[in-house]
N, C-alpha and C. Protein backbone atom coordinates (compact mmCIF):
# COMPACT_ATOMS: atom_id res chain seq x y z
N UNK A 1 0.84 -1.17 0.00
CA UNK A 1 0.00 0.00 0.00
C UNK A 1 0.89 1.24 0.00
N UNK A 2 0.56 1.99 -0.61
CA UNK A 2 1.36 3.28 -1.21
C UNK A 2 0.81 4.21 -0.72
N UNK A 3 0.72 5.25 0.07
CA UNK A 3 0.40 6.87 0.30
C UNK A 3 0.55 7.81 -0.32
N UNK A 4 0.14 8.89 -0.85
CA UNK A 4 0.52 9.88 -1.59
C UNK A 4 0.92 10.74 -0.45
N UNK A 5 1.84 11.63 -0.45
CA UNK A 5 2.35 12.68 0.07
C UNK A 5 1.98 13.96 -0.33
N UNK A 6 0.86 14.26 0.18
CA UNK A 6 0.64 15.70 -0.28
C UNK A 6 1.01 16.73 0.79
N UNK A 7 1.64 18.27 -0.37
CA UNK A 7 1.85 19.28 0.37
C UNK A 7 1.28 19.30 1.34
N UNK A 8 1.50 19.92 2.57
CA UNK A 8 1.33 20.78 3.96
C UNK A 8 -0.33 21.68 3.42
N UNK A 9 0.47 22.26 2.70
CA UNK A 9 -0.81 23.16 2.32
C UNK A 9 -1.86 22.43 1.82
N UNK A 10 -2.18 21.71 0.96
CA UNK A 10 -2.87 21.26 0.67
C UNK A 10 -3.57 20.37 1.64
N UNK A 11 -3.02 19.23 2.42
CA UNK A 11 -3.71 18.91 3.72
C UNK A 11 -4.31 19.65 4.73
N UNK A 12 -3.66 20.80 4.82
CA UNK A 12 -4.42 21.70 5.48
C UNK A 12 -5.85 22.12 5.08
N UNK A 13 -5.55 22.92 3.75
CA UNK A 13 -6.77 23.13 3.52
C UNK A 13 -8.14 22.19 3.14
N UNK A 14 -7.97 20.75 2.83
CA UNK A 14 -8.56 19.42 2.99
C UNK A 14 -9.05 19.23 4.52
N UNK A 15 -8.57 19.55 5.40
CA UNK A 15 -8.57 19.25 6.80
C UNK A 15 -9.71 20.34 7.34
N UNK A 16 -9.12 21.68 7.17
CA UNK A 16 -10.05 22.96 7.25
C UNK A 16 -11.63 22.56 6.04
N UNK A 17 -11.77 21.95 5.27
CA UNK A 17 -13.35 21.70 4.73
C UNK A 17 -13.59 20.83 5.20
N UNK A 18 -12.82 19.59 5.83
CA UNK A 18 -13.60 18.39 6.65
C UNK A 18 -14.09 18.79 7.73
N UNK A 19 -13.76 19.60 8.35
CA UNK A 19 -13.77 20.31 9.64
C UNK A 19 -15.32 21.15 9.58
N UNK A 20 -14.99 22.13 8.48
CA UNK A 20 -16.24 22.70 8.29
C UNK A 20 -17.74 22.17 7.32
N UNK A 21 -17.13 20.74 6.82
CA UNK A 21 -18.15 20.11 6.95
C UNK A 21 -19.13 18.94 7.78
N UNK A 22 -18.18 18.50 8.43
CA UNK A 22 -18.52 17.70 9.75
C UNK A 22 -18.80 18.60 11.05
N UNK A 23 -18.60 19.36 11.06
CA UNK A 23 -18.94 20.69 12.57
C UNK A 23 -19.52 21.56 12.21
N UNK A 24 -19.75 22.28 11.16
CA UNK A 24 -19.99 23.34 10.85
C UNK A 24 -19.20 24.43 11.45
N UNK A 25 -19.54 25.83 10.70
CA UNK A 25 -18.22 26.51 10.74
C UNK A 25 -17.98 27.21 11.86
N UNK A 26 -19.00 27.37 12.65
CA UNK A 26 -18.92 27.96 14.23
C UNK A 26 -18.10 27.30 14.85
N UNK A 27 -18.84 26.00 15.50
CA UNK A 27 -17.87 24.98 15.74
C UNK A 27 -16.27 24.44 14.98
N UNK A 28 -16.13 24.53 13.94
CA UNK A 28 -14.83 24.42 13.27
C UNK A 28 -13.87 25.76 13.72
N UNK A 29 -14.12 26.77 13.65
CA UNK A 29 -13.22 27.73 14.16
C UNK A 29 -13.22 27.81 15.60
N UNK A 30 -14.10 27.40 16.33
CA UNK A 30 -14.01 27.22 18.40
C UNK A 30 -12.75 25.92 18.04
N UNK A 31 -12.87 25.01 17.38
CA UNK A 31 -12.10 24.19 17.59
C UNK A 31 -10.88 24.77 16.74
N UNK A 32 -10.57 25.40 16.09
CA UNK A 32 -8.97 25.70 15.53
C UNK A 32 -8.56 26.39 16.17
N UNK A 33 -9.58 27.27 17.27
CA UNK A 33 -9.03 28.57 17.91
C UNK A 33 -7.67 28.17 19.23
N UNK A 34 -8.55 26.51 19.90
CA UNK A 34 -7.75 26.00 20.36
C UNK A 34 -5.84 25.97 20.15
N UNK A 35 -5.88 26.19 19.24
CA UNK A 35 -4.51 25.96 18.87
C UNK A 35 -3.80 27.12 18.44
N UNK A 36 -4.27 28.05 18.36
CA UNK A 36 -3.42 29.03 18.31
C UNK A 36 -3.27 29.77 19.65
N UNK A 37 -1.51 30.41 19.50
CA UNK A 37 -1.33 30.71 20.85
C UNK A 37 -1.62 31.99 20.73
N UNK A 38 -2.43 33.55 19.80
CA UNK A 38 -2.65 34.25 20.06
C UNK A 38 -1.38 35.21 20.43
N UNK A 39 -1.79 36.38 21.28
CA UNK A 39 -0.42 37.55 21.59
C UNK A 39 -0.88 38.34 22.73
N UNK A 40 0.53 39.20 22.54
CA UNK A 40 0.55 40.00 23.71
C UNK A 40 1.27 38.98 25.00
N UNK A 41 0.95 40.07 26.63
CA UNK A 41 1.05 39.20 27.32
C UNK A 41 -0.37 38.92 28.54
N UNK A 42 -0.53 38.27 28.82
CA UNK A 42 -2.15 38.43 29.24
C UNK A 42 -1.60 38.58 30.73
N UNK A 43 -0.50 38.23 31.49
CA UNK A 43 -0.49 38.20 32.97
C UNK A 43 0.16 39.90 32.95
N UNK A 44 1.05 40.43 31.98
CA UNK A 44 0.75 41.80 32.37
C UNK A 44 -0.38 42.57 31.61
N UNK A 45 -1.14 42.35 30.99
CA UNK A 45 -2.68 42.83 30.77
C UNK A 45 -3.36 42.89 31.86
N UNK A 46 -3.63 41.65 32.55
CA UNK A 46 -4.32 41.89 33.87
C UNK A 46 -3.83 42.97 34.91
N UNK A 47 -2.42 42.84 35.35
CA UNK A 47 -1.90 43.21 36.05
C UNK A 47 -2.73 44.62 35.94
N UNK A 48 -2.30 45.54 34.80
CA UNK A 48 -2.93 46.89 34.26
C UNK A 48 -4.25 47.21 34.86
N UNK A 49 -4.78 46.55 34.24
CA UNK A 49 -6.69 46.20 34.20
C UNK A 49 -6.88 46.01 35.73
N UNK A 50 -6.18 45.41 36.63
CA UNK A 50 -7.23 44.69 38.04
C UNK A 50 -5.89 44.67 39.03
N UNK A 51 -4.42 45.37 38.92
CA UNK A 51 -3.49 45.18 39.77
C UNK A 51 -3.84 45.62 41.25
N UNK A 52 -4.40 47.09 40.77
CA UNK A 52 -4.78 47.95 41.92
C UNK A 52 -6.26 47.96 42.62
N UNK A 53 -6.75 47.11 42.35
CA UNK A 53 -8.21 46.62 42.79
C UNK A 53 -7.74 45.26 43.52
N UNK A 54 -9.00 45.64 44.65
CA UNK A 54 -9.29 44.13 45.24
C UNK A 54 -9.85 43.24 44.50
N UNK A 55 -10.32 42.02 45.25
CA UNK A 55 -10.98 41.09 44.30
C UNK A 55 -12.48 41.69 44.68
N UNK A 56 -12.52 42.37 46.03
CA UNK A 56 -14.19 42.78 45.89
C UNK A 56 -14.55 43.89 45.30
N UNK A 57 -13.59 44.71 44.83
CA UNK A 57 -13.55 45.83 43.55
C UNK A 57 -13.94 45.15 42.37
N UNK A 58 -13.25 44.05 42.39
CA UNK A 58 -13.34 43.74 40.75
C UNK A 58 -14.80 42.78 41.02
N UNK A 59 -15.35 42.39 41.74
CA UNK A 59 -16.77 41.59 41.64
C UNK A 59 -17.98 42.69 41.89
N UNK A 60 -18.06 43.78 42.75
CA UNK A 60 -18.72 44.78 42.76
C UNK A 60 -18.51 45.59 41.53
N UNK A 61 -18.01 45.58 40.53
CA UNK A 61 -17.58 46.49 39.33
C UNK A 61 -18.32 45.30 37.82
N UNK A 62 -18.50 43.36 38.38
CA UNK A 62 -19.26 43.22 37.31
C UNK A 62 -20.59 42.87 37.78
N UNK A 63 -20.67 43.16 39.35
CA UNK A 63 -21.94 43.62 39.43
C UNK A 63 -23.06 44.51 38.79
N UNK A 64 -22.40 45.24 39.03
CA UNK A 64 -23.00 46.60 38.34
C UNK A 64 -23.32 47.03 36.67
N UNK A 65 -22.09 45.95 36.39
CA UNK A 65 -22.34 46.46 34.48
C UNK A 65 -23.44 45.21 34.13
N UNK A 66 -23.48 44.19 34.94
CA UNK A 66 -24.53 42.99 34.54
C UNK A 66 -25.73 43.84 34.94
N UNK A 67 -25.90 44.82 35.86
CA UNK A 67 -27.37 45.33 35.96
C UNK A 67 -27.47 46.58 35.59
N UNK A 68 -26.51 46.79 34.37
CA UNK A 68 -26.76 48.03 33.81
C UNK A 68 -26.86 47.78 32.42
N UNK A 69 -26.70 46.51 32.11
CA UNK A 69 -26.38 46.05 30.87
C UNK A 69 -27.92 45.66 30.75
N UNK A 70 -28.95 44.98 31.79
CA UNK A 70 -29.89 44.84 31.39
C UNK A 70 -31.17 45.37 31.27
């Protein structure tokens, strides 16, 4: 039994329509998203965002936008 060796690219993009035809495409991109590592740095993002707050700052703060939001 013999295999064909196809390009990278080309398996890929074979892989990406199996994907989005067996899951559909919502689900096919939640699942590719998995794998990318994305950017920045997220532990000094937070830091910025929530360093100088307590944790009951930061739960009284999504208090408030959940009952302002509705």
């Amino acid at each position: 039994m013999t295999t064909e060796v196809k390009p990278l690219a080309e398996i890929n993009q074979q892989a990406i329509r199996l994907l989005y035809r067996e899951l559909g495409v919502v689900n096919a991109v939640r699942f590719l998203k998995q794998f990318t590592t994305g950017f920045g740095d997220y532990t000094k993002e937070r830091d910025v965002l929530f360093g100088d707050k307590t944790l009951d700052e930061i739960v009284s703060d999504i208090e408030q936008r959940r009952t302002s939001s509705s």
